[in-house]
N, C-alpha and C. Protein backbone atom coordinates (compact mmCIF):
# COMPACT_ATOMS: atom_id res chain seq x y z
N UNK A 1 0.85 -1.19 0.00
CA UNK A 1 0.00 0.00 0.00
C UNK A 1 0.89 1.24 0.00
N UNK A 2 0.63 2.32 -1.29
CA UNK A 2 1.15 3.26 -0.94
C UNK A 2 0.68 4.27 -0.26
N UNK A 3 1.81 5.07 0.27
CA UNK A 3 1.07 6.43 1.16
C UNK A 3 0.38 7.27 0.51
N UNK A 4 -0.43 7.69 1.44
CA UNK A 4 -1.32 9.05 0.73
C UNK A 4 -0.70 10.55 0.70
N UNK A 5 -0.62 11.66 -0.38
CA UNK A 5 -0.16 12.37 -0.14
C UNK A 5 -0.74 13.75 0.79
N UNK A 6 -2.56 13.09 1.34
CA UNK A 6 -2.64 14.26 3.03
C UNK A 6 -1.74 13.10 4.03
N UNK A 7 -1.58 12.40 3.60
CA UNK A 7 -1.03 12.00 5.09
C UNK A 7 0.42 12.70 5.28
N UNK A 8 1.38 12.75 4.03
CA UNK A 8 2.03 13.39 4.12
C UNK A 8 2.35 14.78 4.25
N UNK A 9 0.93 15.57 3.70
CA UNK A 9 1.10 16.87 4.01
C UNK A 9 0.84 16.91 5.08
N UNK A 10 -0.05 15.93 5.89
CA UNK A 10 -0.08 16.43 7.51
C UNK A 10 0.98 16.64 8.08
N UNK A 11 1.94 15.40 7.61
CA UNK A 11 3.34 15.46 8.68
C UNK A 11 3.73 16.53 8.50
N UNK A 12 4.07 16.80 7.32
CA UNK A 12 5.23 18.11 6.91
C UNK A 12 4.81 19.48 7.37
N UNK A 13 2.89 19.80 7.62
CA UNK A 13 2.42 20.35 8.69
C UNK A 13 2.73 20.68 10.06
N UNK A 14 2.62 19.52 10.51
CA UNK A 14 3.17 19.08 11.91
C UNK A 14 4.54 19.72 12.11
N UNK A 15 5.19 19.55 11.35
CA UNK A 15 6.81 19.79 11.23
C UNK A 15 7.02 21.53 10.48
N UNK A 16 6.20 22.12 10.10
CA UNK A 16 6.04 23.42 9.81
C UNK A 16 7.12 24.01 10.37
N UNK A 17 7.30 23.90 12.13
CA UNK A 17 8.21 25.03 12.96
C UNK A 17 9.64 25.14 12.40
N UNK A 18 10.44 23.68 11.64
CA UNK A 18 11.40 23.51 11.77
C UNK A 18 11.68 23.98 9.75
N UNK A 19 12.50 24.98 9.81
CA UNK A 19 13.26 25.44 8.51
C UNK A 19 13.73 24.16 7.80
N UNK A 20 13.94 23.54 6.55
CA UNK A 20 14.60 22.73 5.72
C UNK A 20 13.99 21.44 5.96
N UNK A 21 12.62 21.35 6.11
CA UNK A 21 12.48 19.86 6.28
C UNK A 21 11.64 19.51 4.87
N UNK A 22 12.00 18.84 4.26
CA UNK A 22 11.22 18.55 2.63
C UNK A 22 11.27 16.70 2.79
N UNK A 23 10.18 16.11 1.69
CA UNK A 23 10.14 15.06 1.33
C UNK A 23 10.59 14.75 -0.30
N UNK A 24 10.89 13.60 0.05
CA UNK A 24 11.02 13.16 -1.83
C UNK A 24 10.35 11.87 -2.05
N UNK A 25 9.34 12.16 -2.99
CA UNK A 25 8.82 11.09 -3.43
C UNK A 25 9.58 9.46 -3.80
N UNK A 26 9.39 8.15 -3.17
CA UNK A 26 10.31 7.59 -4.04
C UNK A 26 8.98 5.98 -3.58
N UNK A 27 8.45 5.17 -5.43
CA UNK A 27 7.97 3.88 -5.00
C UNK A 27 7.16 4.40 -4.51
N UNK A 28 6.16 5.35 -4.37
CA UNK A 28 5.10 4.86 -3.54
C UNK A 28 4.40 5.74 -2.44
N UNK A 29 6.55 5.85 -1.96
CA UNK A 29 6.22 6.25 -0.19
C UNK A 29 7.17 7.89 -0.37
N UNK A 30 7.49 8.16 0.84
CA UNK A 30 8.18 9.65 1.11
C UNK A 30 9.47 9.70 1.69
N UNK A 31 10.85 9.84 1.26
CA UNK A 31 12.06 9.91 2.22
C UNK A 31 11.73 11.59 2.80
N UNK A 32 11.86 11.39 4.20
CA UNK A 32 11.92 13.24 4.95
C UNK A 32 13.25 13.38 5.07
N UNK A 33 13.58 14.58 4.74
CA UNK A 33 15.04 15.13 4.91
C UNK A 33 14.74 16.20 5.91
N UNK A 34 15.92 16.46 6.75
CA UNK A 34 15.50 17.97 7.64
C UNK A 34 17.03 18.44 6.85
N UNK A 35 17.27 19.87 6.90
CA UNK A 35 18.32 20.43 6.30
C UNK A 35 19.27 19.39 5.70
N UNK A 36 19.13 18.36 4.64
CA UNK A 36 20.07 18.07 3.99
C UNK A 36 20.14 16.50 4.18
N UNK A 37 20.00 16.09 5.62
CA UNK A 37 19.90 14.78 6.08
C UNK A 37 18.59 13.77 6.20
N UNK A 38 19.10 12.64 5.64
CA UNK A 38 17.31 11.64 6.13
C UNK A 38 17.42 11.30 7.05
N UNK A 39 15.77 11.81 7.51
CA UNK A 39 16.05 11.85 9.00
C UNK A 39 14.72 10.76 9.26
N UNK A 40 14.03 10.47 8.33
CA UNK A 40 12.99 9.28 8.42
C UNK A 40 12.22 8.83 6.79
N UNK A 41 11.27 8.66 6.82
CA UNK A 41 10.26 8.77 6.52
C UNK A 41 8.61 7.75 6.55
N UNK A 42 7.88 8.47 5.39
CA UNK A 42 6.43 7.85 5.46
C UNK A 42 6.39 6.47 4.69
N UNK A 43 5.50 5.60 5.25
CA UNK A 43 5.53 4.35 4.51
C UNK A 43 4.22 3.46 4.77
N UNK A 44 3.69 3.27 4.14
CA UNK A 44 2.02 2.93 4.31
C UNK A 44 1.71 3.83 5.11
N UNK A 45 2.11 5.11 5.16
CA UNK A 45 1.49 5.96 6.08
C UNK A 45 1.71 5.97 7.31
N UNK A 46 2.30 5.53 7.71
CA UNK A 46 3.26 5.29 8.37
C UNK A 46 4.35 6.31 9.11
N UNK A 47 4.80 7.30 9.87
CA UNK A 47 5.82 7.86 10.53
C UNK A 47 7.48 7.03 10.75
N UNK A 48 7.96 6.84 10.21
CA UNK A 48 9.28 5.35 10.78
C UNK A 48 10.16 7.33 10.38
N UNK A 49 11.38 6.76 11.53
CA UNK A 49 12.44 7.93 11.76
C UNK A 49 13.75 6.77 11.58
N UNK A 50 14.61 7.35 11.52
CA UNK A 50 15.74 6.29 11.95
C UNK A 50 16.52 6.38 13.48
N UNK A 51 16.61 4.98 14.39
CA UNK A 51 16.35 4.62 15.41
C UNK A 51 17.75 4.95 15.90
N UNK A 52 18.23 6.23 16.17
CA UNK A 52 19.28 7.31 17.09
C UNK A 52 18.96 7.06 18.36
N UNK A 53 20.19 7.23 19.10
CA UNK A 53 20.14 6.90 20.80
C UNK A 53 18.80 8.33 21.16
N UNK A 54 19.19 8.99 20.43
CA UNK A 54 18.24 10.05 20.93
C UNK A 54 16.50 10.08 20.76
N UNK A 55 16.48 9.10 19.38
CA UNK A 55 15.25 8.79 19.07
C UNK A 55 14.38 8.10 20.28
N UNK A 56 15.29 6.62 20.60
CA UNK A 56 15.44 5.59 21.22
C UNK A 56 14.97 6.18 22.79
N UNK A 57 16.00 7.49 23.15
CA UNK A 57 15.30 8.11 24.41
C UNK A 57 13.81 8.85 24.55
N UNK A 58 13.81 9.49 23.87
CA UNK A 58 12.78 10.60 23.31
C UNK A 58 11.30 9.19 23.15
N UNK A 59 11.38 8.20 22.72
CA UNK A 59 10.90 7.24 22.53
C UNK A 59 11.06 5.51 22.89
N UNK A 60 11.04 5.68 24.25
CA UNK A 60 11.47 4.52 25.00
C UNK A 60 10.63 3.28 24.49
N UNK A 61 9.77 3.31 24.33
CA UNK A 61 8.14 2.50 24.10
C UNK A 61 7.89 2.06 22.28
N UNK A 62 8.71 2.98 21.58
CA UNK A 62 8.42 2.83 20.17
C UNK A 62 8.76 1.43 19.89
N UNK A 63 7.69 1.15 18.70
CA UNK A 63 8.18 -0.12 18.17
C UNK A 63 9.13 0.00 16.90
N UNK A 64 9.34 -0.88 16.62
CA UNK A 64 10.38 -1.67 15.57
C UNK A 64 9.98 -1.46 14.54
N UNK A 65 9.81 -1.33 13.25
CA UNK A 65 9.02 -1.61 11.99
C UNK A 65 10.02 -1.23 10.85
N UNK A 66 9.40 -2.65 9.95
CA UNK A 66 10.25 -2.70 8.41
C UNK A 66 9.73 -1.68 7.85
N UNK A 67 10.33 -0.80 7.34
CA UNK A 67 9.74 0.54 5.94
C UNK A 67 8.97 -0.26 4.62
N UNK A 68 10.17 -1.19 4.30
CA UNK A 68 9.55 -2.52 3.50
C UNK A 68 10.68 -3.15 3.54
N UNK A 69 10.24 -4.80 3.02
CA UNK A 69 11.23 -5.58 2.83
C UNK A 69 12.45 -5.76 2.34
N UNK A 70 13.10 -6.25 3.72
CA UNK A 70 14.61 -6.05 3.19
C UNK A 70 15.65 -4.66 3.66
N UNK A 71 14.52 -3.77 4.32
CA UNK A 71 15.19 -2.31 4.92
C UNK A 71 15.87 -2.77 6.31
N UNK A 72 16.12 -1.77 6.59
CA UNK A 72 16.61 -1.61 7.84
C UNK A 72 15.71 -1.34 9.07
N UNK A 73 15.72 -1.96 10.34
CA UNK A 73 14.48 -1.80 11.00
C UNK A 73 14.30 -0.02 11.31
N UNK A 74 12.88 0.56 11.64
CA UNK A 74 13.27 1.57 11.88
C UNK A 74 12.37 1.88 13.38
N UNK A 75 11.88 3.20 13.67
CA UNK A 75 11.18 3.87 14.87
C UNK A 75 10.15 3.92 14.31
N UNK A 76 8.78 3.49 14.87
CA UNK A 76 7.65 4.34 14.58
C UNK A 76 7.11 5.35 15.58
N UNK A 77 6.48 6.32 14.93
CA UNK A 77 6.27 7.82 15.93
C UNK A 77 4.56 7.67 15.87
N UNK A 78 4.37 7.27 16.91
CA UNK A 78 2.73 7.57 17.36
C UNK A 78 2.29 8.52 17.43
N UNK A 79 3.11 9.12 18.31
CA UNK A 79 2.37 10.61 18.92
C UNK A 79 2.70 11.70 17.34
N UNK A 80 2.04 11.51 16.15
CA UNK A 80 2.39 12.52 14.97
C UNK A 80 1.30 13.84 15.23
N UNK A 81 0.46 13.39 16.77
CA UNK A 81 -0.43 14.87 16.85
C UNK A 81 0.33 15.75 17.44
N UNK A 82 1.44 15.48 17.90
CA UNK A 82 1.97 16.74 19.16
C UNK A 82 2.85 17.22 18.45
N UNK A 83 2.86 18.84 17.88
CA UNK A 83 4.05 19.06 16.88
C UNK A 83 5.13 19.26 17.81
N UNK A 84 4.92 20.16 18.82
CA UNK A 84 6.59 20.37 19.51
C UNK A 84 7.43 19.19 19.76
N UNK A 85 6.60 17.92 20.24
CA UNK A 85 7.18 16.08 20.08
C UNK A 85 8.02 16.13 19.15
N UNK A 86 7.21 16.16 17.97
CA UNK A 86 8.21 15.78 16.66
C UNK A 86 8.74 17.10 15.89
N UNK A 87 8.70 17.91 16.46
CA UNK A 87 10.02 19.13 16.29
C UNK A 87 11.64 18.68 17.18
N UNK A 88 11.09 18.31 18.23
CA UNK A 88 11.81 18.00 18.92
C UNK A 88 12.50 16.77 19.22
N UNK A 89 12.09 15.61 18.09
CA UNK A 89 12.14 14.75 17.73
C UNK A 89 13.63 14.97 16.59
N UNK A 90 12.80 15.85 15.38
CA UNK A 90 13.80 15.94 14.32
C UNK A 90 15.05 16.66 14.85
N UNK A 91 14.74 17.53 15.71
CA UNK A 91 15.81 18.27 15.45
C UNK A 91 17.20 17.27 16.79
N UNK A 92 16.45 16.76 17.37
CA UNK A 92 17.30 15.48 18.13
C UNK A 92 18.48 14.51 16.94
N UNK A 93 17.04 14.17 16.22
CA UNK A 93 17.67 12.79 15.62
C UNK A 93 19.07 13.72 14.32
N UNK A 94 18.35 14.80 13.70
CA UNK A 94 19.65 15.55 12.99
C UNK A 94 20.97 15.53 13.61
N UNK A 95 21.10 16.21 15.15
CA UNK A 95 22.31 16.49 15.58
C UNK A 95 23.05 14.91 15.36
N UNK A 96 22.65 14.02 15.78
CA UNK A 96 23.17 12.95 15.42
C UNK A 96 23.47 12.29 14.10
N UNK A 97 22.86 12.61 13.25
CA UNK A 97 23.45 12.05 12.02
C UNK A 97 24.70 12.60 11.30
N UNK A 98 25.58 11.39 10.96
CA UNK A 98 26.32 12.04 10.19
C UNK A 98 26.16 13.08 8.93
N UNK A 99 27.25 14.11 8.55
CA UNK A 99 27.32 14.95 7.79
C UNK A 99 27.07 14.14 6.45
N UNK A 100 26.34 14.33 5.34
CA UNK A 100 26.49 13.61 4.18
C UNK A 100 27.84 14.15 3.44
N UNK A 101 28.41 12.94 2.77
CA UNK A 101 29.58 13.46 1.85
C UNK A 101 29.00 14.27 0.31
N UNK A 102 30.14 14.80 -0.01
CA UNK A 102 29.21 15.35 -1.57
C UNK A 102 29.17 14.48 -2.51
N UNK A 103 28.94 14.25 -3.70
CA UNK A 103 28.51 12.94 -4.48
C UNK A 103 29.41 13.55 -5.63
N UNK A 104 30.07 12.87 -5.97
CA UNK A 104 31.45 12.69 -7.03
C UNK A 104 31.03 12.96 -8.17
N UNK A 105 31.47 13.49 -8.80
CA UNK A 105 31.03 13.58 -10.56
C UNK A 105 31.72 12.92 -11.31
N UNK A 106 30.81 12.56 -12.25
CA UNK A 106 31.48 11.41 -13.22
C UNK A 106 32.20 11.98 -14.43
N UNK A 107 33.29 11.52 -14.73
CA UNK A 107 33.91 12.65 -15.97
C UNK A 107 34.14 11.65 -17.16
């Protein structure tokens, strides 16, 4: 099942407070980036983040869940009604991710 795109405008709603947070369509579903980094995304509609010690705190109780088969397990975010939660969510799980490298050009 793919996601719907209000479900996704809700999130990105929800997430309004925080500057640079965009989705990219990919298959179906939504990768979320916050300034530059993936920092989750939507999947059957779905909320999944990727599972940071900080996530992990912020979310002691979250479950486990495949994005789809063959991924990597990730976080699911229940609480997607409380925006300061998941402001405070993203901007957690960012500080932790690594910097992306720049992507090489082919000559």
């Amino acid at each position: 099942m793919a996601s719907s795109k209000e479900y996704l405008e809700f999130i990105l709603e929800q997430l309004s407070e925080l500057d640079g947070v965009s989705a990219r369509a990919m298959m179906g579903e939504y990768i979320l980036y916050y300034s530059g980094k993936i920092v989750g995304g939507i999947y059957d509609d779905r909320l999944l983040v990727k599972p940071t010690n900080s996530a992990r705190t912020l979310m002691p109780d979250a479950a486990f869940e495949l994005p789809y088969e063959g991924a990597k397990e990730m976080l699911l975010v229940d609480n997607v009604d409380d925006r300061a939660f998941l402001t405070e969510l993203f901007r957690a799980i960012y500080e932790e991710l690594p910097t992306q490298k720049p992507k090489k050009k082919n000559r």
